[in-house]
PDB file of N, CA and C in Angstrom:
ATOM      1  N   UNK A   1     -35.918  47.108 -56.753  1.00  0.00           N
ATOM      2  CA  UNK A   1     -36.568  48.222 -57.416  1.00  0.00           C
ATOM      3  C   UNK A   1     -36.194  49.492 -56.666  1.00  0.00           C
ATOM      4  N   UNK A   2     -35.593  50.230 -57.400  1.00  0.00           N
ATOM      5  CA  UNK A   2     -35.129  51.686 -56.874  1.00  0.00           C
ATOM      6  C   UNK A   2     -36.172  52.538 -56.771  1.00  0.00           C
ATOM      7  N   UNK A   3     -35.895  53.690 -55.806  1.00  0.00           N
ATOM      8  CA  UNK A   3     -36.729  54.799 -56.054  1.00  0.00           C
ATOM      9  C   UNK A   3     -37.204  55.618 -57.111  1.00  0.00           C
ATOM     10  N   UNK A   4     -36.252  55.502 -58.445  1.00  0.00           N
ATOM     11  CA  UNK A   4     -35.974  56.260 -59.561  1.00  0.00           C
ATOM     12  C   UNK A   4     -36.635  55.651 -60.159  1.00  0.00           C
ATOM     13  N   UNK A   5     -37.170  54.163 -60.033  1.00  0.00           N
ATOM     14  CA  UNK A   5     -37.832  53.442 -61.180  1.00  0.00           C
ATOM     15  C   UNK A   5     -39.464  53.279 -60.434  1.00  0.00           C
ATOM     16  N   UNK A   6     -39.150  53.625 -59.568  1.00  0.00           N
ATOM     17  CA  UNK A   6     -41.393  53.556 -59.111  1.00  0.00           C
ATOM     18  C   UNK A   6     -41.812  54.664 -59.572  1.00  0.00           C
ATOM     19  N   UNK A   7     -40.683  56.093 -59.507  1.00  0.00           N
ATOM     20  CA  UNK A   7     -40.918  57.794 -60.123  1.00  0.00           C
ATOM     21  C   UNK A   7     -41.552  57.289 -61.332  1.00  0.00           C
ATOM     22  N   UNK A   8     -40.367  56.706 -61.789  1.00  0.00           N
ATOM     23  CA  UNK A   8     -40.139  56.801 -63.443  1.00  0.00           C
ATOM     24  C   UNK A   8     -41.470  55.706 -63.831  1.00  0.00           C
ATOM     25  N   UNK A   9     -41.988  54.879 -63.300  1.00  0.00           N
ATOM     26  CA  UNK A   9     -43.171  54.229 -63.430  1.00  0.00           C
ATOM     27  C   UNK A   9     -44.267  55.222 -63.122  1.00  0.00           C
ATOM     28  N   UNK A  10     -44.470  55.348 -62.034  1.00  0.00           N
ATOM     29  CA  UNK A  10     -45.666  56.525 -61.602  1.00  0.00           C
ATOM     30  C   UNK A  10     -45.670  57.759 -62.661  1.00  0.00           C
ATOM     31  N   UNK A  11     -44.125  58.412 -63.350  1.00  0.00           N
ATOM     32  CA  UNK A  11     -44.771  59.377 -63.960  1.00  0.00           C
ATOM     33  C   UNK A  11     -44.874  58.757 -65.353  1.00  0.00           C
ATOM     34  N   UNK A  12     -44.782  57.327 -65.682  1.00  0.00           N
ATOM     35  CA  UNK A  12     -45.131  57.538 -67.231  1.00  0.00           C
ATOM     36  C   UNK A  12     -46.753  56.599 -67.008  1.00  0.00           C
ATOM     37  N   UNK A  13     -47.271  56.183 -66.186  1.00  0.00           N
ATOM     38  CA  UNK A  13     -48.446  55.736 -66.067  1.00  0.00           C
ATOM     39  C   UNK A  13     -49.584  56.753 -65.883  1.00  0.00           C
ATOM     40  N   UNK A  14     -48.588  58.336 -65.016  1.00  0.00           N
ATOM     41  CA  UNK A  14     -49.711  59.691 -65.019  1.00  0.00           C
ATOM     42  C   UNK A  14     -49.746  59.944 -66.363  1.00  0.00           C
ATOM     43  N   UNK A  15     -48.563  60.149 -67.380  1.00  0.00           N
ATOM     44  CA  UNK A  15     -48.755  60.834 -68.658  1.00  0.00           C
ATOM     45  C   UNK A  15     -49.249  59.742 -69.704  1.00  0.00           C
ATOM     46  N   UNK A  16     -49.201  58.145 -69.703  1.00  0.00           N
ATOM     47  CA  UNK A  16     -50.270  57.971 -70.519  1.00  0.00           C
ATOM     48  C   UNK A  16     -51.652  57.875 -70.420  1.00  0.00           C
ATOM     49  N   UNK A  17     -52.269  58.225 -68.549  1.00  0.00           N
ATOM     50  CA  UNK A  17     -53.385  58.038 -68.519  1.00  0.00           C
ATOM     51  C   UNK A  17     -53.826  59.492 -68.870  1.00  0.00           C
ATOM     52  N   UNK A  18     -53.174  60.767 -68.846  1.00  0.00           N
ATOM     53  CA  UNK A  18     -53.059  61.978 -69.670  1.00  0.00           C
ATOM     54  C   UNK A  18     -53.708  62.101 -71.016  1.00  0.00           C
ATOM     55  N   UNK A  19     -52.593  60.968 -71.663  1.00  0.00           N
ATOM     56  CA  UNK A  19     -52.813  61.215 -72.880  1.00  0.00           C
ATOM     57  C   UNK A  19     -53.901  60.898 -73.601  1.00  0.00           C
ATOM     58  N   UNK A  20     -54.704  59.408 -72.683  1.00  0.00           N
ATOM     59  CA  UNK A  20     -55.579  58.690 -73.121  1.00  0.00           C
ATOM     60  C   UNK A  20     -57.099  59.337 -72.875  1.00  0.00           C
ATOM     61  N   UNK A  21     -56.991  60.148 -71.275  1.00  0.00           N
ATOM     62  CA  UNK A  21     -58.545  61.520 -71.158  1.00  0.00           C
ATOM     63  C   UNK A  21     -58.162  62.501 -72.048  1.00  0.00           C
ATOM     64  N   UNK A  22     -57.189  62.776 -72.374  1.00  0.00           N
ATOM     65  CA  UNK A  22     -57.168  64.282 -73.108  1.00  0.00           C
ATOM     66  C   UNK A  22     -58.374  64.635 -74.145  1.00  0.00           C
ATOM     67  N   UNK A  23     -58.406  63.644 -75.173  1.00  0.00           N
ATOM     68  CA  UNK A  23     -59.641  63.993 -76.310  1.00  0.00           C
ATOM     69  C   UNK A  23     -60.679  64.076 -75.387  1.00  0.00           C
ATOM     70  N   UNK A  24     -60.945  63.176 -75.168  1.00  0.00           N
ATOM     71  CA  UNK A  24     -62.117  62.967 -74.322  1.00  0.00           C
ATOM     72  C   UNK A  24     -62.782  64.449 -73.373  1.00  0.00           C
ATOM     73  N   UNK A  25     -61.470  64.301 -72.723  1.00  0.00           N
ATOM     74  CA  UNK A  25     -61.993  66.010 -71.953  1.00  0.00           C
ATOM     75  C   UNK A  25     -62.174  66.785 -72.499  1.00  0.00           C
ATOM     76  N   UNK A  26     -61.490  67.204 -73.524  1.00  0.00           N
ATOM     77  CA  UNK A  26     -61.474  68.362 -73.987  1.00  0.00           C
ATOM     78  C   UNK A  26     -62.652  68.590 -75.286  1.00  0.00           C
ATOM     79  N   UNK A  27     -63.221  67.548 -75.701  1.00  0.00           N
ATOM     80  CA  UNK A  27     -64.682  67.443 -76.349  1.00  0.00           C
ATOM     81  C   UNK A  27     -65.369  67.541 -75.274  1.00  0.00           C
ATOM     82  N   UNK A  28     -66.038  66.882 -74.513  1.00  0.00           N
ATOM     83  CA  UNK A  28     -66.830  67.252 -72.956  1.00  0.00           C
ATOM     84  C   UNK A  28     -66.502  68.746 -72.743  1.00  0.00           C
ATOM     85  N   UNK A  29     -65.470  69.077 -72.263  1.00  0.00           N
ATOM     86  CA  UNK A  29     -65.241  70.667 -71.885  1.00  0.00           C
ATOM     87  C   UNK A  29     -65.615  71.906 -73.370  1.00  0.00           C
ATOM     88  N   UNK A  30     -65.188  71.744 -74.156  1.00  0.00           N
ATOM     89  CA  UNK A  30     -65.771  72.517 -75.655  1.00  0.00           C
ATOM     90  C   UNK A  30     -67.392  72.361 -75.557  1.00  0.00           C
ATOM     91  N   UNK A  31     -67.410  71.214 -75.583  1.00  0.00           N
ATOM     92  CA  UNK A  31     -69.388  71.056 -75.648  1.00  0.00           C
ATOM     93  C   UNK A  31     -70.015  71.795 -74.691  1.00  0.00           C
ATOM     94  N   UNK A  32     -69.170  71.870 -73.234  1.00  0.00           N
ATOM     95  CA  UNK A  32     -70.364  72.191 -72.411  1.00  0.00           C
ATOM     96  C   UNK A  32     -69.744  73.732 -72.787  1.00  0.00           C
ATOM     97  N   UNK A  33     -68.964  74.298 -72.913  1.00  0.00           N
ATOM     98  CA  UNK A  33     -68.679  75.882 -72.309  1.00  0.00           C
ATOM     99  C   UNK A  33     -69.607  76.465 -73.926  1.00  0.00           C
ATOM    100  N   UNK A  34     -69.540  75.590 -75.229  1.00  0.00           N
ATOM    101  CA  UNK A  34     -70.828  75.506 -75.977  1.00  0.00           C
ATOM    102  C   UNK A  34     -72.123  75.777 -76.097  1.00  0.00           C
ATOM    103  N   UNK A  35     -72.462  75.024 -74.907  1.00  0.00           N
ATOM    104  CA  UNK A  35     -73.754  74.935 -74.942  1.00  0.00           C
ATOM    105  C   UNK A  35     -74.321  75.824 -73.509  1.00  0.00           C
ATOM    106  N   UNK A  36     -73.232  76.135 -72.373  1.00  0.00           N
ATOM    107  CA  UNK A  36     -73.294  76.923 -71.753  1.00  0.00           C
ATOM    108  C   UNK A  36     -73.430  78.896 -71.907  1.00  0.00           C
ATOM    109  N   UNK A  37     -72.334  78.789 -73.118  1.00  0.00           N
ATOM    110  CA  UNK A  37     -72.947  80.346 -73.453  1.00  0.00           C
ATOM    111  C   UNK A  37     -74.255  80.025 -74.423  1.00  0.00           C
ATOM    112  N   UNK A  38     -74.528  79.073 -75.130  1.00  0.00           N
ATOM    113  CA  UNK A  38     -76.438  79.168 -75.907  1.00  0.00           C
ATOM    114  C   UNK A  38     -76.961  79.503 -74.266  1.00  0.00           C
ATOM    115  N   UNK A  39     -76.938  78.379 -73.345  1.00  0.00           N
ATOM    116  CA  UNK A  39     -77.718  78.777 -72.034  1.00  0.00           C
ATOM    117  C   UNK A  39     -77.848  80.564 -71.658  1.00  0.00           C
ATOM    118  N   UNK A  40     -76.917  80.900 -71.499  1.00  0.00           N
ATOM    119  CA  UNK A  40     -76.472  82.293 -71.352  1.00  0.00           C
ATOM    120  C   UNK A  40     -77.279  83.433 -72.224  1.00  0.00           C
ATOM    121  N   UNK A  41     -77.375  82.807 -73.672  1.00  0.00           N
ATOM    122  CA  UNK A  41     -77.502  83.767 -74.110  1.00  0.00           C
ATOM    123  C   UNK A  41     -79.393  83.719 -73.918  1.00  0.00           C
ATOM    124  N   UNK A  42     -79.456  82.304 -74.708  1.00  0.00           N
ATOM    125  CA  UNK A  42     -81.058  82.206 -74.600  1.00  0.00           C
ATOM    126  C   UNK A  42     -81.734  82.203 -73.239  1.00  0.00           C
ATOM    127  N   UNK A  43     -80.914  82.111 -71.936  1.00  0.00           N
ATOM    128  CA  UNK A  43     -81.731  81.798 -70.339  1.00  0.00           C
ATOM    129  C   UNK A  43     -82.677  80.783 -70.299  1.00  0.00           C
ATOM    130  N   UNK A  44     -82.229  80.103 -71.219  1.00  0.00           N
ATOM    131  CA  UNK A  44     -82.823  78.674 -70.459  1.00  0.00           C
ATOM    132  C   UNK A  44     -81.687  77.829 -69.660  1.00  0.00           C
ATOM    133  N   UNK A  45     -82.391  77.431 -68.779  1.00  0.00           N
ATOM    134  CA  UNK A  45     -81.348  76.945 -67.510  1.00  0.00           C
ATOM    135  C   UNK A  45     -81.553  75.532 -67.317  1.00  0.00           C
ATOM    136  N   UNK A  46     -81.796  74.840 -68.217  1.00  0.00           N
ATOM    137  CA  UNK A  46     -81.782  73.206 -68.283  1.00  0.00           C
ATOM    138  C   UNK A  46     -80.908  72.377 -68.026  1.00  0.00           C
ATOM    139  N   UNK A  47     -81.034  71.475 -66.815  1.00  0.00           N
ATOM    140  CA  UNK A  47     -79.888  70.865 -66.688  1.00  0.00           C
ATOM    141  C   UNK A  47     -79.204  69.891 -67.563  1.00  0.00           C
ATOM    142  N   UNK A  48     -80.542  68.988 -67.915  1.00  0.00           N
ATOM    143  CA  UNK A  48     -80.537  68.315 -68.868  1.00  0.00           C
ATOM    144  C   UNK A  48     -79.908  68.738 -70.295  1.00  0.00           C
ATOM    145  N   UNK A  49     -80.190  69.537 -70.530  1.00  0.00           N
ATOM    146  CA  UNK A  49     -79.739  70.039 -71.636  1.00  0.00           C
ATOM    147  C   UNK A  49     -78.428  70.123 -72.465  1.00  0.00           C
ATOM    148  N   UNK A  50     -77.426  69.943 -70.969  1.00  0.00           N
ATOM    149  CA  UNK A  50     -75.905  69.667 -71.660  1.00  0.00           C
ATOM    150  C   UNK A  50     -75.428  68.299 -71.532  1.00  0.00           C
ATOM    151  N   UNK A  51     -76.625  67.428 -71.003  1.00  0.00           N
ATOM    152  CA  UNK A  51     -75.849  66.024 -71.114  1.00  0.00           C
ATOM    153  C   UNK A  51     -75.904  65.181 -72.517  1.00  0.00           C
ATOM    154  N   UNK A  52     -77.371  65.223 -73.196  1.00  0.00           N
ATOM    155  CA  UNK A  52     -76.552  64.554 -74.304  1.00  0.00           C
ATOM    156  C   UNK A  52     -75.748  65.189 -75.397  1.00  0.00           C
ATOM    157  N   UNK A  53     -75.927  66.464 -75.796  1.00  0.00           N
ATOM    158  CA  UNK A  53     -74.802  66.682 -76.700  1.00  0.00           C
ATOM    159  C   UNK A  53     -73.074  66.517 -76.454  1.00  0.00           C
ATOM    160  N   UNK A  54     -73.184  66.828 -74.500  1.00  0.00           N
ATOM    161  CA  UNK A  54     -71.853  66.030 -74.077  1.00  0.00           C
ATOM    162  C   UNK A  54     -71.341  64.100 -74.428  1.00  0.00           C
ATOM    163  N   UNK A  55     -72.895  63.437 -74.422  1.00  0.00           N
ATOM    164  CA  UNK A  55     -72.655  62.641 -74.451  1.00  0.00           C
ATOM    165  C   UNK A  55     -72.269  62.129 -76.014  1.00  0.00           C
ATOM    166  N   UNK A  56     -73.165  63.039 -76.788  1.00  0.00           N
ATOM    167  CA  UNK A  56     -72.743  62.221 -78.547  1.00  0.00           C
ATOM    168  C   UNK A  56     -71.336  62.950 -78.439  1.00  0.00           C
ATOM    169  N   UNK A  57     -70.946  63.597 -78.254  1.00  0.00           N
ATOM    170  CA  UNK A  57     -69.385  64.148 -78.508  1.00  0.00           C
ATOM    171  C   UNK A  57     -68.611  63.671 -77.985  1.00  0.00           C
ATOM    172  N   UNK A  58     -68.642  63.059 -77.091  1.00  0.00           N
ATOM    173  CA  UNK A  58     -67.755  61.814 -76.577  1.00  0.00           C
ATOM    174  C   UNK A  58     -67.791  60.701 -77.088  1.00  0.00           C
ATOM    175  N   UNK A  59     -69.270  59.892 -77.355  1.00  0.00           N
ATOM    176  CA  UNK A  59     -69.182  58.674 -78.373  1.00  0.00           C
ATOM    177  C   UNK A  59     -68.788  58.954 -79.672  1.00  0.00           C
ATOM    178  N   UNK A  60     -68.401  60.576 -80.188  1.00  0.00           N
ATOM    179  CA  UNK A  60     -68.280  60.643 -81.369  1.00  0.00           C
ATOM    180  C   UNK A  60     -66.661  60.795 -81.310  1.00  0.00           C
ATOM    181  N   UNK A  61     -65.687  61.287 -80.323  1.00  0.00           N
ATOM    182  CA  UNK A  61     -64.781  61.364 -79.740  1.00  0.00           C
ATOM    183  C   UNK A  61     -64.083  59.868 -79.541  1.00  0.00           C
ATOM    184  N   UNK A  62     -64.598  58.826 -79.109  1.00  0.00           N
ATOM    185  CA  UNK A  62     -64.556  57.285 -79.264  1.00  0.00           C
ATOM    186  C   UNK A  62     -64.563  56.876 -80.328  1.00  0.00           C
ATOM    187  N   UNK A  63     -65.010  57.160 -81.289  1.00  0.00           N
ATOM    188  CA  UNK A  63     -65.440  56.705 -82.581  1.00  0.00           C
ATOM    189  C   UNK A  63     -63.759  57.003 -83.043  1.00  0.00           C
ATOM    190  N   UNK A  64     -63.628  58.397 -83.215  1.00  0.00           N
ATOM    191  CA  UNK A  64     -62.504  58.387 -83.874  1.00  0.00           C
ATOM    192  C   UNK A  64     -61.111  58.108 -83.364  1.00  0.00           C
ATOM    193  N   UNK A  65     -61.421  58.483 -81.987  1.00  0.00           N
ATOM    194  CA  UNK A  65     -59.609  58.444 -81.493  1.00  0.00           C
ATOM    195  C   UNK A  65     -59.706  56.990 -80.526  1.00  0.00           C
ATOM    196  N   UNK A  66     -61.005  56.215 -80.458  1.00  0.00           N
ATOM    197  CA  UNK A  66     -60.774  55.330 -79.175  1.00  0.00           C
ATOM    198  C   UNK A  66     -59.527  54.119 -80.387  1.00  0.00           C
ATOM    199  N   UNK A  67     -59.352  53.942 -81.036  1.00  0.00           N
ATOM    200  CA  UNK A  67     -58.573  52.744 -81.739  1.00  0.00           C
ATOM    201  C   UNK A  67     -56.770  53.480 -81.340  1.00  0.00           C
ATOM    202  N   UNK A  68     -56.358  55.274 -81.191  1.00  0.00           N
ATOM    203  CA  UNK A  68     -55.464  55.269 -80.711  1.00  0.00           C
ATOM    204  C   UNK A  68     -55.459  55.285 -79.147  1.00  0.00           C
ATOM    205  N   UNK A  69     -56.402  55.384 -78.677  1.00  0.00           N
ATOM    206  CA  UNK A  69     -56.377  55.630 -77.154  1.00  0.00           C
ATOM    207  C   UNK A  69     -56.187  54.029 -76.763  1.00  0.00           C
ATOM    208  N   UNK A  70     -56.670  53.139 -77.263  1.00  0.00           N
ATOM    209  CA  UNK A  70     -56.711  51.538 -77.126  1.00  0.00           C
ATOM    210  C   UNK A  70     -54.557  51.230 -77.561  1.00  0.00           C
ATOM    211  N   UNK A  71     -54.719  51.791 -78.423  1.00  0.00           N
ATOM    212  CA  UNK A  71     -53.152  51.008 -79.157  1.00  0.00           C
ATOM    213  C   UNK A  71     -52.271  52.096 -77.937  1.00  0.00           C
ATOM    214  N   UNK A  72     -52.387  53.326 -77.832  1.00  0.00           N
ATOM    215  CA  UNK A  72     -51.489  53.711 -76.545  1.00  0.00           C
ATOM    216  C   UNK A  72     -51.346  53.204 -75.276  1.00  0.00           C
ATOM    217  N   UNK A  73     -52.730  52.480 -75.124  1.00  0.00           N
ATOM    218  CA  UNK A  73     -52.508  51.956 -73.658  1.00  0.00           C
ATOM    219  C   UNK A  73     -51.901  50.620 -73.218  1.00  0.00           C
ATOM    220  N   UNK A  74     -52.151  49.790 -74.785  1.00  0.00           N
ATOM    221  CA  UNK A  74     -51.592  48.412 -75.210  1.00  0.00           C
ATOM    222  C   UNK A  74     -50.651  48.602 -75.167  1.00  0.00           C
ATOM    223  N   UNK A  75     -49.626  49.835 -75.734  1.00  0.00           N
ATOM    224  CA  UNK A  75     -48.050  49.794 -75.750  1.00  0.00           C
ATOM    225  C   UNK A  75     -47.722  50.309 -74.338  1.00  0.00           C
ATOM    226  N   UNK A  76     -48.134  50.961 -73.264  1.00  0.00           N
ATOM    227  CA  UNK A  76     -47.914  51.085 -72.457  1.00  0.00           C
ATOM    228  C   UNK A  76     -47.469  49.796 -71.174  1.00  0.00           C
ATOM    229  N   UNK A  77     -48.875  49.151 -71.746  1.00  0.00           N
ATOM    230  CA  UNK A  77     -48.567  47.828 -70.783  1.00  0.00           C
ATOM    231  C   UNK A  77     -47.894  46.940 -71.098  1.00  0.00           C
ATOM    232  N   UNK A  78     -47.795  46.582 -72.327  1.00  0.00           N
ATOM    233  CA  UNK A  78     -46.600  45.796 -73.245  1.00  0.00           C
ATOM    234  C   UNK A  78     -44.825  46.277 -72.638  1.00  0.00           C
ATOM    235  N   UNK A  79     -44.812  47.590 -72.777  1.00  0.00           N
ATOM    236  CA  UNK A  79     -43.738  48.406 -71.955  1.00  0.00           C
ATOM    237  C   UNK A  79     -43.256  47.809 -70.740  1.00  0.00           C
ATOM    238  N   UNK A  80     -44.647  48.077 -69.926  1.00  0.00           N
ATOM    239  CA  UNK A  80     -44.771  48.016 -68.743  1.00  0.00           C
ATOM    240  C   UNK A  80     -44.489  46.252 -67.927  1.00  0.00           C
ATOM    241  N   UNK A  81     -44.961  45.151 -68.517  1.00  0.00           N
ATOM    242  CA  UNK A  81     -44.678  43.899 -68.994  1.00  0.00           C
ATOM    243  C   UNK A  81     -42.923  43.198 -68.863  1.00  0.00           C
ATOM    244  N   UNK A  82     -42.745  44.514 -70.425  1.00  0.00           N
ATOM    245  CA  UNK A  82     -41.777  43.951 -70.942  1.00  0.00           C
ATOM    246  C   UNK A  82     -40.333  44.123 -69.648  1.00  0.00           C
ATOM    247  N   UNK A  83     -40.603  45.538 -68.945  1.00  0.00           N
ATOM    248  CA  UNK A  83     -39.661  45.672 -67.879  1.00  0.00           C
ATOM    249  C   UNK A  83     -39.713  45.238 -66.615  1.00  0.00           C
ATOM    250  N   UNK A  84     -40.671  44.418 -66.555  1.00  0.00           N
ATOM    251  CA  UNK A  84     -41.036  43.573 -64.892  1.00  0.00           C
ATOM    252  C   UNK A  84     -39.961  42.872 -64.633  1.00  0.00           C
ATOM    253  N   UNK A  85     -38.862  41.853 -65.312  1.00  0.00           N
ATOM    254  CA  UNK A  85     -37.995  40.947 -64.986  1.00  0.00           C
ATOM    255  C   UNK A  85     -37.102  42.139 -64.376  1.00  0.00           C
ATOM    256  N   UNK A  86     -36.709  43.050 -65.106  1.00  0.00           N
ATOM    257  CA  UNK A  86     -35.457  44.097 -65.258  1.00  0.00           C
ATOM    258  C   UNK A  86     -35.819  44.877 -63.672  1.00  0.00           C
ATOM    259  N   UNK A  87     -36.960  44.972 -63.324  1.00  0.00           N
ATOM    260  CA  UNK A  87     -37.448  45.937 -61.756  1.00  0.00           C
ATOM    261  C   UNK A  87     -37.105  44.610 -60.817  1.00  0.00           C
ATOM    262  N   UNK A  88     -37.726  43.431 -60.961  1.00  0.00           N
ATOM    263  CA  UNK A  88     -37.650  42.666 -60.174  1.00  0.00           C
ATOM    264  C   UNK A  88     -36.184  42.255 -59.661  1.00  0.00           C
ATOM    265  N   UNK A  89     -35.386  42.287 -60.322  1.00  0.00           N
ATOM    266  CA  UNK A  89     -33.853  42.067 -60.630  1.00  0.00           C
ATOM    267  C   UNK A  89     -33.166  42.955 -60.067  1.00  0.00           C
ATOM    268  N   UNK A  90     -33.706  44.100 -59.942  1.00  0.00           N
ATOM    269  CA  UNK A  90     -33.147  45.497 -59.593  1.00  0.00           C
ATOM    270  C   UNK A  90     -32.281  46.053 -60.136  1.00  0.00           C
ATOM    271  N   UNK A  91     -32.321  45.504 -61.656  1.00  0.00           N
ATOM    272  CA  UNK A  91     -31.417  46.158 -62.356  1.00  0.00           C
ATOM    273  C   UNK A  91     -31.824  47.846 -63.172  1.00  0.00           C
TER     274      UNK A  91
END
């Protein structure tokens, strides 16, 4: 196993675990900066207050994209699988 192929492993295991938080974060991050200017505007300072609408927007975030976030990570490791003989070999 070359140096070029642990890179080339390490960076496609950073960009599908990328791809797979992305919805996810970025519903969490919309919700709170959301519900952070209502805080702002109304001054109520509840902590509580931004966890469950963070939380239904993420299970609602699951709902729709977890069946591609599941099939991206399946082809990843299938990938990942399929080239173990070919690293081991050092080809």
């Amino acid at each position: 196993m070359t140096e070029q192929q642990v890179l080339q492993l390490a960076a496609n295991a950073m960009l599908t675990g990328a791809k797979i938080a992305a919805p996810i974060m970025l519903a969490a991050m919309a919700v709170g900066l959301v519900i952070s200017l209502f805080q702002s505007v109304t001054q109520i300072q509840e902590a509580t207050l931004t966890f469950v609408p963070k939380v239904l927007a993420v299970g609602l975030v699951m709902l729709v994209a977890g069946h591609w976030m599941l099939g991206t990570f399946v082809n990843y490791v299938h990938a990942l699988f399929a080239s173990v003989p070919q690293l081991i070999a050092g080809g």
